[in-house]
Protein backbone atom coordinates (compact mmCIF):
# COMPACT_ATOMS: atom_id res chain seq x y z
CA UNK A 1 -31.14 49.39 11.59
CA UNK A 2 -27.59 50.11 11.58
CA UNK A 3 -25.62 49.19 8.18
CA UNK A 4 -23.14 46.77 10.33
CA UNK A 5 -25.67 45.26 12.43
CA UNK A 6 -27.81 44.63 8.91
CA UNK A 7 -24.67 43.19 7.52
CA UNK A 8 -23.53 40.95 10.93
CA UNK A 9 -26.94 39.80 10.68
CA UNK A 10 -27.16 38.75 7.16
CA UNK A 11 -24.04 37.08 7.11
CA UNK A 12 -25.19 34.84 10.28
CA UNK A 13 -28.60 34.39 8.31
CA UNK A 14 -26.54 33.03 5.25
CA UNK A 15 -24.14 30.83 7.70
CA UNK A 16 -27.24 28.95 9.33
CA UNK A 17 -28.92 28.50 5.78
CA UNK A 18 -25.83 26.88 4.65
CA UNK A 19 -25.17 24.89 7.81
CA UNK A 20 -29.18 23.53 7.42
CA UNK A 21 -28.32 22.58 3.52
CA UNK A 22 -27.70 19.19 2.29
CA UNK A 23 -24.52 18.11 0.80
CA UNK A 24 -24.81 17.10 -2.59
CA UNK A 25 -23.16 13.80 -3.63
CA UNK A 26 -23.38 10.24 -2.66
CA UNK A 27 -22.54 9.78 1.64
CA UNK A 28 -20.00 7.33 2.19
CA UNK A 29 -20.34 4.20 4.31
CA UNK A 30 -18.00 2.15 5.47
CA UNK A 31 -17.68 -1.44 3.34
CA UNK A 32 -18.94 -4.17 5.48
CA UNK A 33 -16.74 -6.66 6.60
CA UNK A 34 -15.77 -10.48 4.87
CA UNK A 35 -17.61 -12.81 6.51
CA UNK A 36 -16.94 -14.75 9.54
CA UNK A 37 -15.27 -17.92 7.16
CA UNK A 38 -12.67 -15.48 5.25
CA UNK A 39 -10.07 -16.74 7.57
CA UNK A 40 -9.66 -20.69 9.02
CA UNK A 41 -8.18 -19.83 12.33
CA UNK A 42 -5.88 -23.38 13.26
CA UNK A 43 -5.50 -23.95 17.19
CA UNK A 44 -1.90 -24.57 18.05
CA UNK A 45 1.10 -25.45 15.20
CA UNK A 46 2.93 -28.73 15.97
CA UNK A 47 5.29 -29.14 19.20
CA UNK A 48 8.70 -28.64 17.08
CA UNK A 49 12.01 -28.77 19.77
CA UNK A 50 8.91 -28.67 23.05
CA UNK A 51 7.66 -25.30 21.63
CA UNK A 52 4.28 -24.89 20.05
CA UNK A 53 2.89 -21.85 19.59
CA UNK A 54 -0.81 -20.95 20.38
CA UNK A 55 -3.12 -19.02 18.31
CA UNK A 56 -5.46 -17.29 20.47
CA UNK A 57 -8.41 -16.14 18.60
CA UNK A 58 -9.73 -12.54 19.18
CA UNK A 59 -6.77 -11.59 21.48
CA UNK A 60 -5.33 -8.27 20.81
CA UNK A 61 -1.64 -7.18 19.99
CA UNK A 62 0.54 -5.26 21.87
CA UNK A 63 1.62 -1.51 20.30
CA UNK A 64 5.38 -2.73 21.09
CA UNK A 65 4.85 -6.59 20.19
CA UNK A 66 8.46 -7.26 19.56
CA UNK A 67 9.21 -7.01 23.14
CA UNK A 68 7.68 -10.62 22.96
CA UNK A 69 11.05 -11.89 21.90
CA UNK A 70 12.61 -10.77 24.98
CA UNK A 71 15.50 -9.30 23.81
CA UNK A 72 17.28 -6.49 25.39
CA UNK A 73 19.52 -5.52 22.50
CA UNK A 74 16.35 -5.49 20.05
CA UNK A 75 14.20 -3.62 22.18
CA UNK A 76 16.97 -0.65 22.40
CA UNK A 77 17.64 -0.98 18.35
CA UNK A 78 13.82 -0.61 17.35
CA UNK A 79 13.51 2.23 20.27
CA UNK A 80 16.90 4.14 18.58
CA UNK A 81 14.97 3.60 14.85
CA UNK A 82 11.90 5.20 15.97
CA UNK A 83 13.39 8.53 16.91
CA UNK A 84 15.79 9.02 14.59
CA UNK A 85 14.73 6.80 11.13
CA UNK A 86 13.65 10.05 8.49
CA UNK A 87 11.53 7.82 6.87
CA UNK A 88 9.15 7.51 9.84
CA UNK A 89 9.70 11.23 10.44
CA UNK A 90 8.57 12.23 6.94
CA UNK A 91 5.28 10.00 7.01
CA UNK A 92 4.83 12.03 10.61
CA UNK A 93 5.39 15.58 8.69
CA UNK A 94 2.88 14.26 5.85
CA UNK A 95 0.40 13.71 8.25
CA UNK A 96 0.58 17.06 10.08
CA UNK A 97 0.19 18.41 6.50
CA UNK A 98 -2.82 17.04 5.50
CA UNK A 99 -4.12 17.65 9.05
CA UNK A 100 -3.57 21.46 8.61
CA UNK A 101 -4.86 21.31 4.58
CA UNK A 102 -8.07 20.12 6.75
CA UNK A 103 -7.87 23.03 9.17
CA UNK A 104 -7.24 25.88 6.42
CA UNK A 105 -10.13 24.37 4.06
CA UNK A 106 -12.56 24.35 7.75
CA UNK A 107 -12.20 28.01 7.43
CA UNK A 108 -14.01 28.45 4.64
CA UNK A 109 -17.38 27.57 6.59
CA UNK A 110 -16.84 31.13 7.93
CA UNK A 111 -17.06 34.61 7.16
CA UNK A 112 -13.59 36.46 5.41
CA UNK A 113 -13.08 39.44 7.59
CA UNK A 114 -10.56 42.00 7.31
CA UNK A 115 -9.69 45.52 8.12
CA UNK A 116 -7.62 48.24 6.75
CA UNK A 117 -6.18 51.68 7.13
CA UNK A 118 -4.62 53.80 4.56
CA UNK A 119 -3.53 57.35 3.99
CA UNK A 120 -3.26 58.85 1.02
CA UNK A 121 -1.16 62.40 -0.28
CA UNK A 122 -3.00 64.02 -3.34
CA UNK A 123 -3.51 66.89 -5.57
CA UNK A 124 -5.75 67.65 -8.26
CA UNK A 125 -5.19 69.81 -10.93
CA UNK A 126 -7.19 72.79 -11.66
CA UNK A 127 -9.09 71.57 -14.26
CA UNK A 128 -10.28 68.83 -11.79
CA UNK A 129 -11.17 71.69 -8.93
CA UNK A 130 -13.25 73.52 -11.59
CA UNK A 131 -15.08 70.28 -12.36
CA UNK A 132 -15.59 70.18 -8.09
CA UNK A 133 -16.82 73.71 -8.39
CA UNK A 134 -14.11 74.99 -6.42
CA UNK A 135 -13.58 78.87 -7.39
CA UNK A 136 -10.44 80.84 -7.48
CA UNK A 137 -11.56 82.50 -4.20
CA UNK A 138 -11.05 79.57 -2.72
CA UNK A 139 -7.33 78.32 -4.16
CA UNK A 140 -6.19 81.85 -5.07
CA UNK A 141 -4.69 82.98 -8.60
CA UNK A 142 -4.12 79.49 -9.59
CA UNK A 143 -7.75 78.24 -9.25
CA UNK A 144 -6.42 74.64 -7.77
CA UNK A 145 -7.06 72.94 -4.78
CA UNK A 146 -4.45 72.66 -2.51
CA UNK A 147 -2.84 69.33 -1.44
CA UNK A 148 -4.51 67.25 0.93
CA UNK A 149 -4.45 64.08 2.91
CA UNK A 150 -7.53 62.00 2.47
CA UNK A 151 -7.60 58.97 5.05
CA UNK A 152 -9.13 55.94 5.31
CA UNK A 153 -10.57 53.63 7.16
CA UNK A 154 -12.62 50.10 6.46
CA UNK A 155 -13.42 46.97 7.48
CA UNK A 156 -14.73 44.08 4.93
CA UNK A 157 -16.79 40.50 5.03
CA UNK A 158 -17.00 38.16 2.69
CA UNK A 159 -18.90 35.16 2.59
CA UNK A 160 -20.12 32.47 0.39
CA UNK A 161 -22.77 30.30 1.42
CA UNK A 162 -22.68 26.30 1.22
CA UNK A 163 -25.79 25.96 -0.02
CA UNK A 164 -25.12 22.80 -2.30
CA UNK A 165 -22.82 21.27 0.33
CA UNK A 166 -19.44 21.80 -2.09
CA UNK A 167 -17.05 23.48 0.80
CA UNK A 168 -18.19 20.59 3.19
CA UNK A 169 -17.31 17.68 0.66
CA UNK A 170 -14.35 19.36 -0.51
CA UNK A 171 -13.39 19.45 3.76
CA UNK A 172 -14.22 15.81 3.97
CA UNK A 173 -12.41 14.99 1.01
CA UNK A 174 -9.33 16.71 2.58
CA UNK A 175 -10.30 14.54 5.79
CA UNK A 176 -9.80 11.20 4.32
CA UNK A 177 -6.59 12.21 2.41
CA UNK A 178 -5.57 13.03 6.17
CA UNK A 179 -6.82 9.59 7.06
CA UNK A 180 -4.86 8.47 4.67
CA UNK A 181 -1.89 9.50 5.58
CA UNK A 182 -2.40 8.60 9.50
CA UNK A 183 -2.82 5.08 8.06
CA UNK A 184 0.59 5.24 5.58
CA UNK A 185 2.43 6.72 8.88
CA UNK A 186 1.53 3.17 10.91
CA UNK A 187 2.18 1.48 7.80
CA UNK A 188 5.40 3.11 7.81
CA UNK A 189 5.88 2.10 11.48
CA UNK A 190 4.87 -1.37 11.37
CA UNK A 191 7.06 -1.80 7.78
CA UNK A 192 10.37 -0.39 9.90
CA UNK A 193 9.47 -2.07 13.07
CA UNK A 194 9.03 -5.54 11.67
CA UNK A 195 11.68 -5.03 9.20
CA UNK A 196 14.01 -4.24 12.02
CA UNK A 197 13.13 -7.51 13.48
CA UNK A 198 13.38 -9.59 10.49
CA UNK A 199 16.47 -8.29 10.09
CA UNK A 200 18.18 -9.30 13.33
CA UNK A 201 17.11 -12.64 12.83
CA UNK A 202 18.52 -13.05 9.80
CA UNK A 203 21.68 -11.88 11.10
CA UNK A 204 21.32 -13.90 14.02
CA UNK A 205 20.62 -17.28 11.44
CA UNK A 206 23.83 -15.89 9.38
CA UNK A 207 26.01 -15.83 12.27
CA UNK A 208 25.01 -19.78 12.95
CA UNK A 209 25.24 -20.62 9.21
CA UNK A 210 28.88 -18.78 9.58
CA UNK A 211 29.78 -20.84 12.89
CA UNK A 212 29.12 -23.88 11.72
CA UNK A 213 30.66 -23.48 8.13
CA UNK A 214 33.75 -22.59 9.58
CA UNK A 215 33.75 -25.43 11.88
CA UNK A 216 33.00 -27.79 8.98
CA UNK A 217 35.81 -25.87 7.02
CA UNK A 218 38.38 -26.58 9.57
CA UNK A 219 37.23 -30.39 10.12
CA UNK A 220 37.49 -30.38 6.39
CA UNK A 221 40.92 -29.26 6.46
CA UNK A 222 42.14 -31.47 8.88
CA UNK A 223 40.68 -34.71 7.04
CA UNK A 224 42.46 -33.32 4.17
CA UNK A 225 45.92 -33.27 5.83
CA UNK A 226 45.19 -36.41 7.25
CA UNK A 227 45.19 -37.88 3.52
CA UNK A 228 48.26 -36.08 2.27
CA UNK A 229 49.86 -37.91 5.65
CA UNK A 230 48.73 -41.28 4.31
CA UNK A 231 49.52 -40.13 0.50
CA UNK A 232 53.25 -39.54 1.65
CA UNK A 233 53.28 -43.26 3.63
CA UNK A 234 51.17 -44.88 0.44
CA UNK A 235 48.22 -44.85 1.92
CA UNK A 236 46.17 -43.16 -0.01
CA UNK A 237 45.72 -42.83 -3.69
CA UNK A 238 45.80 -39.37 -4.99
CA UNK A 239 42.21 -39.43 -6.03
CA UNK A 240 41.68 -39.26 -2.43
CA UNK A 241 43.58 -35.93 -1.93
CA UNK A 242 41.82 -34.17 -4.78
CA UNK A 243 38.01 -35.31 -4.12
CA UNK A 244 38.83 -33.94 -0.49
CA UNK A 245 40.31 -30.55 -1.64
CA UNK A 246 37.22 -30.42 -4.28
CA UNK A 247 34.90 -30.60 -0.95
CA UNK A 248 37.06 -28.51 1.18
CA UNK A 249 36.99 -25.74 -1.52
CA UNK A 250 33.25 -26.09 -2.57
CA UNK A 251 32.71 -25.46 1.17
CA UNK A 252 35.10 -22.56 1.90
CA UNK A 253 32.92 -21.00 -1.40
CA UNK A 254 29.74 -20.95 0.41
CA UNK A 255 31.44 -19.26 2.82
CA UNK A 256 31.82 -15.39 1.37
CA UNK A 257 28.30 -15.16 0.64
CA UNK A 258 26.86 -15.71 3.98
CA UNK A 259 29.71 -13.02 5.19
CA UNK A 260 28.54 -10.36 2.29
CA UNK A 261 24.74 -11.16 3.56
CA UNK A 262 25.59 -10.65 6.78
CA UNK A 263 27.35 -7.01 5.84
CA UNK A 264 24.43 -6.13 4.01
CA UNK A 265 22.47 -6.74 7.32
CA UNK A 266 24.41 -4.83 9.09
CA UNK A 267 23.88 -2.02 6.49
CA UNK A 268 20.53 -2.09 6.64
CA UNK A 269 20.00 -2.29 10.46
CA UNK A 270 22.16 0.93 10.13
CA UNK A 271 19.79 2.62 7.94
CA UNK A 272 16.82 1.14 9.76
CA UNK A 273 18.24 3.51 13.30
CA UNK A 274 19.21 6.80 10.85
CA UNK A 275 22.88 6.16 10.81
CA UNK A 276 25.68 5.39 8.66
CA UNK A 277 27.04 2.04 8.37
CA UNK A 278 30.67 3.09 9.71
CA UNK A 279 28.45 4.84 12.69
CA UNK A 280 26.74 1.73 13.62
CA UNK A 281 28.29 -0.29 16.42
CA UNK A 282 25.34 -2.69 17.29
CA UNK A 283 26.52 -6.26 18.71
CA UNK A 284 26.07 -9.07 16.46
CA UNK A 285 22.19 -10.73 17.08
CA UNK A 286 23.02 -14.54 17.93
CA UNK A 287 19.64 -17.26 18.15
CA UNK A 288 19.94 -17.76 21.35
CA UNK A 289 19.28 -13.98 22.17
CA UNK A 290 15.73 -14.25 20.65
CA UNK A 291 12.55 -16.30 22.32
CA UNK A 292 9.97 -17.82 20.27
CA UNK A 293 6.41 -16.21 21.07
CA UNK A 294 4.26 -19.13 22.76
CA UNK A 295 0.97 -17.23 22.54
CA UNK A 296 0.10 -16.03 18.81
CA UNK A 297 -2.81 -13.66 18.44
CA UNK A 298 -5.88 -14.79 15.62
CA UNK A 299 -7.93 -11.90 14.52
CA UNK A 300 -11.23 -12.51 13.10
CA UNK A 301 -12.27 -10.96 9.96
CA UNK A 302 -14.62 -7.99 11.25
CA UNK A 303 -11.14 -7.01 13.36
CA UNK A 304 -8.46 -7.55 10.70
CA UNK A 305 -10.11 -4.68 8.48
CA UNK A 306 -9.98 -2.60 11.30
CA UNK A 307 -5.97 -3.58 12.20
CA UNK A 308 -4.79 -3.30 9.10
CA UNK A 309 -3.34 0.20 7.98
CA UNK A 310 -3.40 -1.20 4.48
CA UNK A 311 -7.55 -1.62 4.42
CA UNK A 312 -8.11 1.37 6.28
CA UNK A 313 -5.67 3.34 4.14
CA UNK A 314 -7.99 2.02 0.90
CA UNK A 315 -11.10 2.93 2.78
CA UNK A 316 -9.46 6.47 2.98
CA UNK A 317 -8.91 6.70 -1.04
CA UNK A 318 -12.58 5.15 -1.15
CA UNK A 319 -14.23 7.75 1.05
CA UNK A 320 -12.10 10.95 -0.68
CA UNK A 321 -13.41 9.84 -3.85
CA UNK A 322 -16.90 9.38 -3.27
CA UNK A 323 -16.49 13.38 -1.35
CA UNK A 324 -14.77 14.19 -4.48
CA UNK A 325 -18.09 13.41 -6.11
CA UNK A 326 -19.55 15.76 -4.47
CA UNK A 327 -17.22 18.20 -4.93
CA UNK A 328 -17.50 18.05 -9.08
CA UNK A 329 -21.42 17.95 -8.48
CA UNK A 330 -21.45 21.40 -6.39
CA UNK A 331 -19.27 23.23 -8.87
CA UNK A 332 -22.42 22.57 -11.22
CA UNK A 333 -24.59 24.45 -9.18
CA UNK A 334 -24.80 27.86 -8.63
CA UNK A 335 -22.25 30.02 -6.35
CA UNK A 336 -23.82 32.64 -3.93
CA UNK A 337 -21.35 34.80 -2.87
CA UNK A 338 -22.12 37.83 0.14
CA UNK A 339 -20.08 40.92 0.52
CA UNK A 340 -19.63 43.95 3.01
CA UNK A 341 -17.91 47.16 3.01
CA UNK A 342 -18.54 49.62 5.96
CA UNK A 343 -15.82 52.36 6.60
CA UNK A 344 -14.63 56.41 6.80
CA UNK A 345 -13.09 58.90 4.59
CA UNK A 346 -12.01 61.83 5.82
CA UNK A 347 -9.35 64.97 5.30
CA UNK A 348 -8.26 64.74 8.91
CA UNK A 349 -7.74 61.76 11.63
CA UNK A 350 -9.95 64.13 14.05
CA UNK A 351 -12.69 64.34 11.61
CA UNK A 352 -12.09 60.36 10.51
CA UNK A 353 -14.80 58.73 12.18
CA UNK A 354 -17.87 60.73 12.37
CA UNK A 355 -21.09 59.92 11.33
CA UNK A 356 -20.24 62.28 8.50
CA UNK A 357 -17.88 60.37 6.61
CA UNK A 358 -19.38 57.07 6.88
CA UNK A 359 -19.24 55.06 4.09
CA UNK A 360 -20.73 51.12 3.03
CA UNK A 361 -21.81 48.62 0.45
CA UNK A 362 -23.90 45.43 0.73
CA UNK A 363 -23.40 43.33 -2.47
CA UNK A 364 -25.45 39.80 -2.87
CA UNK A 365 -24.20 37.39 -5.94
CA UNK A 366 -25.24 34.43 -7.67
CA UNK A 367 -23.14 32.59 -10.08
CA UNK A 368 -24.68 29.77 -12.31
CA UNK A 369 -22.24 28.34 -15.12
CA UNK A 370 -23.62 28.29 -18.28
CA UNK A 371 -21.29 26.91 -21.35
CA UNK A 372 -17.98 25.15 -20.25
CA UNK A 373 -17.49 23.29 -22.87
CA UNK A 374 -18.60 20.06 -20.85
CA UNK A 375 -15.41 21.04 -18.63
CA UNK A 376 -17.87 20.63 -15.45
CA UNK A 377 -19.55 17.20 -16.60
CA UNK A 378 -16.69 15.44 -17.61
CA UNK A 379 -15.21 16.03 -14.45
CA UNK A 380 -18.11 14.96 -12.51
CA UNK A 381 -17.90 11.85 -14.51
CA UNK A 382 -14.70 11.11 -13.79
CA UNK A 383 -14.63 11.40 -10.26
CA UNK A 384 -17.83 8.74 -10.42
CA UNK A 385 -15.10 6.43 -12.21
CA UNK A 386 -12.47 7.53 -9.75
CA UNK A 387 -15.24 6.21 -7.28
CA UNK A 388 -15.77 2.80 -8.83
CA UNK A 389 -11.91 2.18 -9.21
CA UNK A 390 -11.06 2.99 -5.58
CA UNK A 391 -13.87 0.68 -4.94
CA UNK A 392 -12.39 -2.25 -6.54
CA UNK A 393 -9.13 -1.19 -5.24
CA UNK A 394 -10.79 -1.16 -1.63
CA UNK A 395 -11.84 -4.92 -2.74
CA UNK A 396 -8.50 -6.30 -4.06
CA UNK A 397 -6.63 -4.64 -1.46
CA UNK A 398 -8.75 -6.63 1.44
CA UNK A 399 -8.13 -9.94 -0.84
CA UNK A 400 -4.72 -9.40 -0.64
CA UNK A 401 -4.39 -8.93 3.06
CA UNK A 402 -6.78 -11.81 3.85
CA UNK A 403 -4.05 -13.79 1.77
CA UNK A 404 -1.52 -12.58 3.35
CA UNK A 405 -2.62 -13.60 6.74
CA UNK A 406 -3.70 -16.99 5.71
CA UNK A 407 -0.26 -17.85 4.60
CA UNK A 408 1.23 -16.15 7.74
CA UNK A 409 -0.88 -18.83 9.39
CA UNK A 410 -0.26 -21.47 7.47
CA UNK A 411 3.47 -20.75 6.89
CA UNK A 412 3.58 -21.24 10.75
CA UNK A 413 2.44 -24.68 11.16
CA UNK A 414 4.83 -25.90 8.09
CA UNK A 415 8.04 -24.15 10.16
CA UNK A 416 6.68 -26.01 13.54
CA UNK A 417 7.24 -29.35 11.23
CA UNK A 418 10.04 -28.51 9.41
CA UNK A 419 12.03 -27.34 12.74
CA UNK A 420 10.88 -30.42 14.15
CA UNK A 421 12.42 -32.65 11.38
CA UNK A 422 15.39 -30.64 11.54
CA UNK A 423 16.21 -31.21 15.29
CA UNK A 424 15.57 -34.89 14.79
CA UNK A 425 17.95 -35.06 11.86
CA UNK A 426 20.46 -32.60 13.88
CA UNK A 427 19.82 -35.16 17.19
CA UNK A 428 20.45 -38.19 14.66
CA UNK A 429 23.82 -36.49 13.58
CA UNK A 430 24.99 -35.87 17.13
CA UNK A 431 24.60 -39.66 18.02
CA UNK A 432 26.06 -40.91 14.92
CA UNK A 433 29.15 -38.45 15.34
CA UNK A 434 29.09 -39.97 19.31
CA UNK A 435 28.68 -43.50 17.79
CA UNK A 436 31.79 -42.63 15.55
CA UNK A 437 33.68 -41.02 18.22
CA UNK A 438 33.34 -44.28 20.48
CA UNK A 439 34.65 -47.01 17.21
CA UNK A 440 37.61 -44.77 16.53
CA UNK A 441 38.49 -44.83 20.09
CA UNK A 442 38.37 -48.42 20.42
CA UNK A 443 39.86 -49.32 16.90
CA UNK A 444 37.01 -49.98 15.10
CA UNK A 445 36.66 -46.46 12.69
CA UNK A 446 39.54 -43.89 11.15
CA UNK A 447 39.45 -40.91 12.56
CA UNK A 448 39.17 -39.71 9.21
CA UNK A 449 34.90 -41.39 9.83
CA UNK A 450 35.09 -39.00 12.79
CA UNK A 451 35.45 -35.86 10.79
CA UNK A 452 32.41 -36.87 8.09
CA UNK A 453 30.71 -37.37 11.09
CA UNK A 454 31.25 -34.24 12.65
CA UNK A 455 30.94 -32.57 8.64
CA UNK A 456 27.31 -34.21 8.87
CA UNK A 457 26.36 -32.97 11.96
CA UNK A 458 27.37 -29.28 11.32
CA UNK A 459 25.30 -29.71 8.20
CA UNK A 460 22.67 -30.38 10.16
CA UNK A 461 22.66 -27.61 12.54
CA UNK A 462 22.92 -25.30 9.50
CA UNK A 463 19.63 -26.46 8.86
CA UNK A 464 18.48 -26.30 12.41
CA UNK A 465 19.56 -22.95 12.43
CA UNK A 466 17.80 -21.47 9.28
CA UNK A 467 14.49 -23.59 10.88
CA UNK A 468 14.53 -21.64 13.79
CA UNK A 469 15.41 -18.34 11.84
CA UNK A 470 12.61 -18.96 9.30
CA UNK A 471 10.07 -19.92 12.57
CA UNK A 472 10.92 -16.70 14.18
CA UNK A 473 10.73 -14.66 11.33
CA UNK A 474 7.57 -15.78 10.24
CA UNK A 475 6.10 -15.33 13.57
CA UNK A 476 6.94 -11.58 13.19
CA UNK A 477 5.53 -11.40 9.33
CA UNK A 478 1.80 -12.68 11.73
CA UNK A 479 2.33 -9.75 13.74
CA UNK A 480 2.90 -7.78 10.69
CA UNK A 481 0.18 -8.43 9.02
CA UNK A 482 -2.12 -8.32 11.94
CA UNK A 483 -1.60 -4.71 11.98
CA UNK A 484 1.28 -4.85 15.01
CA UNK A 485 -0.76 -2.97 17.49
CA UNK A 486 -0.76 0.53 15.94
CA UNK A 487 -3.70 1.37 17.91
CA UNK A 488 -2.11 0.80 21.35
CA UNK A 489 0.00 4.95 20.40
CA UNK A 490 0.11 8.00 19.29
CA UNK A 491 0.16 8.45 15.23
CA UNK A 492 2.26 11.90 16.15
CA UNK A 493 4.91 12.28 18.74
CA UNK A 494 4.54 15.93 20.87
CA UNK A 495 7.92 16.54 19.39
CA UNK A 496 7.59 15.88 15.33
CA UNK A 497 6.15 19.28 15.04
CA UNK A 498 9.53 20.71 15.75
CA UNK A 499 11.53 17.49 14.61
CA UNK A 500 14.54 17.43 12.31
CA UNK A 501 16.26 20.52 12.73
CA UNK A 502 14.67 22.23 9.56
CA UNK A 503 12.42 24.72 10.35
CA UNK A 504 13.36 26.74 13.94
């Protein structure tokens, strides 16, 4: 049998034993789910303003769920943020990264080959050609052998065996690392896309809150020139004048803040898209630009672990550690390790690759560590503890979500009541500044009663507007932390390869 053939063969001989083998280490199985009770799914919140919201149990959620609000201007800023936020773009390089890490370490289930070519100049001195037995005769007076070219040519395998499984857990471990970064990457894009959303209603709420201050501000003012009128005729004591300015100015204070929250908003809505603030010309997000979902999806337990990119990114630290177990197990056992060499020497290209000037090696190794100081079985042991704490982790980590969407659904029903007592209180207002309105008209109130009237009422659609804020908010934070829908795309984008201008 021919060397190369012999050593072809071998090396296939050693890939199938390795491929039969069993990996040492525990498998990993996926935690079952909480049980059907984890979650209390309610059936519709409270009518609040003639909108109740349905929770429809089992349905699934859109990939682009914020469209729900039907609003043009959010649609286009959440679009903008997810091509150009770096955040989002980094989690995308991070998971192409681990992706290839999984690739590279794949390679390793096959044979190392390489090839080579060399040429080397040399001469010996005579003392060497007398040890070759080469005679004056041949070299003349000198007794040395001329210069020569000796060439070279070679081609080498390597190859080491998974017998014990080690290359295959260390490629699974590798695996769920890239898991877990597809699952931080929709994290990533369900943080920024309900952020981004969050965000616009709380500068839509600020821009109400801002409204109706400075309406209540200027009704303020004019009650309060309406007294210095009557202080001038006698009217009024001055005690009058000075409780009103108190008012007026404890009002114009809550003023500022609401404007600085509001810049900060716009900041971060900036950020949010991948621009600077001065850069970002978005129009203002006002209440009425936003619709309330009417239809609310309910997942049920078995399907939330599934949706969430938290869980699933635990359950990819779970499963790396329990391959990592395997991993520290296999570099107990012993290391086979299969090597080739088959190639030509020769003093002339012409000559280079006869039969004459063949040359090859076939080496077969075992390795079996011996003393390590208890380097090896510490590390075992700790990746067993690694094992158990990513296990608990796993566990507190569904807790938490299962929390987190109980008081998502909970949080809804209390904003259906509290925007319902806060349009009665705002409808109250409005009648008692018409009731007003109608006495001063005919004689029977100041028109100083008119403007705490119409002070009351503005009050009252403050709070009507942070109701509706907080309901609409908190309808988002469900989505959130039903997982948003990540399913419905693509973790990559054809283009973040070649994103960001970095690398041509």
């Amino acid at each position: 049998m021919k060397p190369t053939g012999f050593l072809f063969r071998s090396v296939s001989q050693a890939a199938l034993l390795a491929a039969a083998s069993c990996a040492v280490g525990p498998n990993y199985h996926a935690p079952a789910p909480p049980a059907p009770g984890a979650i209390t799914l309610p059936s519709q919140t409270d009518a609040a303003g003639g909108e109740a919201q349905i929770f429809v149990s089992g349905a699934d959620i859109s990939g682009d769920w914020w469209r729900l609000f039907h609003s043009a201007e959010l649609n286009a800023l959440i679009d903008t943020a997810l091509a150009h936020n770096p955040t989002l773009q980094a989690s995308q390089q991070t998971l192409i990264e681990a992706q290839e890490n999984v690739r590279a370490e794949e390679a390793s289930f096959l044979p190392s080959l390489s090839g080579s070519f060399q040429a080397e100049r040399e001469r010996v001195s005579s003392a060497q050609s007398a040890s070759f037995g080469a005679g004056s005769a041949a070299a003349g007076d000198t007794g040395a052998i001329p210069p020569f070219t000796l060439y070279n040519a070679s081609l080498s395998v390597s190859y080491n065996p998974d017998v014990f499984g080690g290359v295959r857990r260390e490629v699974e471990s590798l695996q769920a690392q890239s898991d877990y970064e597809r699952d931080e990457l929709e994290a990533s894009y369900l943080s920024l896309t309900a952020n981004i959303v969050t965000a616009a209603i709380t500068e839509a709420s600020l821009n109400g809150q801002i409204q109706a201050t400075q309406q209540i501000i200027a009704t303020e003012q004019k009650q309060l020139d309406i007294l210095n009128r009557q202080f001038a005729l006698g009217g009024v004591a001055k005690a009058n004048i000075i409780s009103e300015q108190a008012t007026l100015a404890s009002t114009q204070a809550t003023l500022p803040p609401l404007q600085s929250q509001l810049a900060q908003i716009r900041n971060q809505l900036a950020d949010y898209v991948g621009t600077f603030p001065a850069n970002f010309n978005q129009a203002g997000f006002t209440l009425a630009d936003l619709t309330l979902p009417a239809a609310l999806p309910a997942s049920l337990p078995s399907a939330l672990v599934n949706q969430r990119p938290d869980i699933q990114a635990a359950a990819a630290q779970l499963h790396q550690a329990s391959a990592n177990v395997g991993v520290a197990t296999a570099n107990m056992l012993p290391q086979i390790s299969l090597s080739a060499d088959v190639g030509h020497d020769a003093l002339s290209t012409a000559t280079l690759f006869t039969p004459q000037t063949l040359l090859w090696s076939l080496v077969a190794g075992v390795t079996q560590p011996i003393f390590e100081g208890g380097m090896l079985e510490a590390k075992r042991k700790s990746s067993v503890a690694a094992l158990r704490a990513a296990g608990l982790q796993y566990q507190a980590t569904v807790l938490s979500a299962f929390q987190n969407v109980t008081d998502a659904l909970q949080i809804l029903q209390f904003d259906a009541e509290t925007l319902n007592a806060a349009d009665l209180a705002a409808t109250a207002s409005a009648n008692s500044l018409a009731v007003t309105q109608d006495q001063y008209q005919l004689g029977g109130q100041p028109f100083t009663a008119v403007l705490t009237a119409q002070v009351s009422y503005q009050n009252a659609v403050i709070n009507q507007v942070k109701a509706r804020a907080a309901r609409l908010s908190d309808t988002a934070a469900l989505f959130q932390a039903l997982g948003g829908g990540w399913w419905h795309r693509a973790d990559v984008s054809a283009e973040a390869s070649n994103c960001c201008g970095i690398i041509p």
